[in-house]
Protein backbone atom coordinates (compact mmCIF):
# COMPACT_ATOMS: atom_id res chain seq x y z
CA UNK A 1 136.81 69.76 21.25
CA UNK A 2 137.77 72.55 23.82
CA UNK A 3 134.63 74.13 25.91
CA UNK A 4 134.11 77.48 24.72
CA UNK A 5 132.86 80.11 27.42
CA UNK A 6 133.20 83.15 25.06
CA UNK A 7 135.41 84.75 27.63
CA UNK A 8 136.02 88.06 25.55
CA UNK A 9 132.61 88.47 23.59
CA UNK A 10 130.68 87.25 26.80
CA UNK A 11 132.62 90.42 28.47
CA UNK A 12 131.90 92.82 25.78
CA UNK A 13 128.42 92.03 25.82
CA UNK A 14 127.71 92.05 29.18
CA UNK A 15 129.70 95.77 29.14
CA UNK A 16 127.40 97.03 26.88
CA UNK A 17 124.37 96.05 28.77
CA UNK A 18 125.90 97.74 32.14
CA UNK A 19 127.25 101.02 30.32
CA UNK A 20 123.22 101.50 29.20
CA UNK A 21 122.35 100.98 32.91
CA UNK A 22 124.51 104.02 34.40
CA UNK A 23 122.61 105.47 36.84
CA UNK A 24 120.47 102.73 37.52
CA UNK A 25 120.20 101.34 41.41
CA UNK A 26 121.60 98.54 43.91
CA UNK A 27 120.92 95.05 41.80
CA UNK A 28 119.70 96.74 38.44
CA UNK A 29 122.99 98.28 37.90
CA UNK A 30 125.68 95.71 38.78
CA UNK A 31 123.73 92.66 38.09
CA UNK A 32 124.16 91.17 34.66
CA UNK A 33 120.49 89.26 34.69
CA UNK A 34 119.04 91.86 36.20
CA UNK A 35 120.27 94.87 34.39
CA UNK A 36 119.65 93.20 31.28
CA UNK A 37 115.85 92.73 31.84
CA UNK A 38 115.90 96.69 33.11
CA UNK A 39 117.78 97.97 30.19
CA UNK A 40 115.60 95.70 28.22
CA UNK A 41 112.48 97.67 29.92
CA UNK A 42 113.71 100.57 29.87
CA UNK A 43 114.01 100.59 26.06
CA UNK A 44 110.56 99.58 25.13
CA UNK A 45 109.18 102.83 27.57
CA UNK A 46 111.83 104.39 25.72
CA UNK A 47 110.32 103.60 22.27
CA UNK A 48 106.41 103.75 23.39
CA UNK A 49 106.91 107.42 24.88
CA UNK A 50 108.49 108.77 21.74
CA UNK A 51 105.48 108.42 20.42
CA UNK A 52 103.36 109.88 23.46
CA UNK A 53 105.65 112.53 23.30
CA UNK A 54 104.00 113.24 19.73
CA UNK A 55 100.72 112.76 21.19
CA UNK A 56 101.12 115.13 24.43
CA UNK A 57 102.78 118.10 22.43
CA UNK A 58 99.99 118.39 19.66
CA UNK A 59 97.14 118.10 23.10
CA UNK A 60 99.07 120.65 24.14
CA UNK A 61 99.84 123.07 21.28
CA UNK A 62 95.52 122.43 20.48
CA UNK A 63 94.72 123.40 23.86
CA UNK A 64 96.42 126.56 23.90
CA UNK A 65 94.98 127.44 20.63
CA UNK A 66 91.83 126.67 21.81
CA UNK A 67 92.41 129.14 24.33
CA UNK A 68 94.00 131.64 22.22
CA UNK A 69 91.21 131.57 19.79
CA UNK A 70 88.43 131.83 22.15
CA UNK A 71 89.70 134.69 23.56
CA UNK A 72 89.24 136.37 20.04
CA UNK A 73 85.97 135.44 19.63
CA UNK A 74 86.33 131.89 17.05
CA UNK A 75 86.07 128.69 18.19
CA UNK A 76 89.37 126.31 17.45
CA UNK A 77 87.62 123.88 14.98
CA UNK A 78 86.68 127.17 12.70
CA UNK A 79 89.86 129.12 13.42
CA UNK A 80 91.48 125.91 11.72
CA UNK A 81 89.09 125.57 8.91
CA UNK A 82 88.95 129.02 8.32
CA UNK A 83 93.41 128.47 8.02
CA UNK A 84 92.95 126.00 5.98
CA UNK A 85 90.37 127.85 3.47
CA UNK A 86 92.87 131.08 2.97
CA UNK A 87 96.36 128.54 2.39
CA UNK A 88 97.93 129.98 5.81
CA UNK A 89 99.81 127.00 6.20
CA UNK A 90 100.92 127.70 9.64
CA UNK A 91 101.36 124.42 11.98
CA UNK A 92 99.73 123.53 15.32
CA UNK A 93 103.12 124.39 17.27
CA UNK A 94 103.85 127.84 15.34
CA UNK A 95 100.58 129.42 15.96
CA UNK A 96 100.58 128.42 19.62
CA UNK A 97 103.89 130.03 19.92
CA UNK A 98 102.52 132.86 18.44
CA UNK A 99 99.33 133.20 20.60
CA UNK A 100 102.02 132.90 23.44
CA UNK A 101 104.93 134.92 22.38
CA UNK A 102 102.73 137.75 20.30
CA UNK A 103 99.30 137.93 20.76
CA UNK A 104 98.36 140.80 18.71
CA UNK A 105 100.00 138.82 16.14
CA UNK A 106 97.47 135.94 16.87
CA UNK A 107 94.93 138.37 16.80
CA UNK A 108 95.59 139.72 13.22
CA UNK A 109 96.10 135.86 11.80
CA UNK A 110 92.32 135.64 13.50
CA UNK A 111 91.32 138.60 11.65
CA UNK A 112 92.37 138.02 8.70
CA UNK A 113 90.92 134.61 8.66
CA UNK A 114 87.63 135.56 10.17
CA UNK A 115 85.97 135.80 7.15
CA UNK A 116 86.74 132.37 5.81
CA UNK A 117 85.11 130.74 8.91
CA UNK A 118 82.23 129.00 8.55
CA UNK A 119 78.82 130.19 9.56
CA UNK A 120 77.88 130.06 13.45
C-alpha cells in the first residue's frame, strides 16, 4: 500500500492555521509548529477575555453610577433597590449613559426613586 503524506489536506490545514496568524511576528507567523501553538494561545485568551470583557464593562458601568448617584445624595446599593422597588427596569449600562450623557435626567430618575429607598 502507497505512503500517504496527505499532500492536499496537510496544505489546507496548515493554510488555515497561518491565515489566523496574519499579523503575527518572525517564527510565529511562518512557522507551521510554531504558529499553531500561537494561534492555539491566542484563542483560549481569546475565549477567557470575552468573558472579562463582561466582567470589566459592568465594574465599569457600577462605578460610574456609584459616582453619579453620590453626587445626588443616594448611595448606589439604595439607588438600585430603590429601581428595583418602583419597576424602572433600566440596566446597569443605560443609566450610566444617562448619568454621562444627561445628568439632569439622572437626577430626576434619582428623584423619583428617592422615596422608595430604604431608610439611612
Amino acid at each position: 500500500m502507497p505512503r500517504a503524506k496527505r499532500g492536499f489536506k496537510r496544505r489546507r490545514r496548515h493554510n488555515k492555521v497561518l491565515e489566523k496568524a496574519k499579523g503575527f511576528v518572525l517564527g510565529r507567523k511562518n512557522k507551521f509548529k510554531r504558529t499553531a501553538e500561537a494561534v492555539d494561545r491566542a484563542g483560549i485568551y481569546a475565549y477567557r477575555d470575552r468573558k472579562a470583557k463582561k466582567r470589566d464593562f459592568r465594574q465599569l458601568w457600577i462605578a460610574r453610577l456609584s459616582a453619579a448617584s453620590s453626587a445626588n445624595g443616594i448611595s448606589y446599593s439604595r439607588l438600585v433597590c430603590a429601581l428595583k422597588k418602583a419597576s424602572i427596569r433600566l440596566d446597569r449600562k443605560v443609566l450610566s449613559d444617562i448619568a454621562i450623557v444627561d445628568p439632569s435626567g439622572f437626577a430626576s430618575i434619582v428623584e423619583q426613586v428617592r422615596t422608595l429607598a430604604p431608610a439611612q
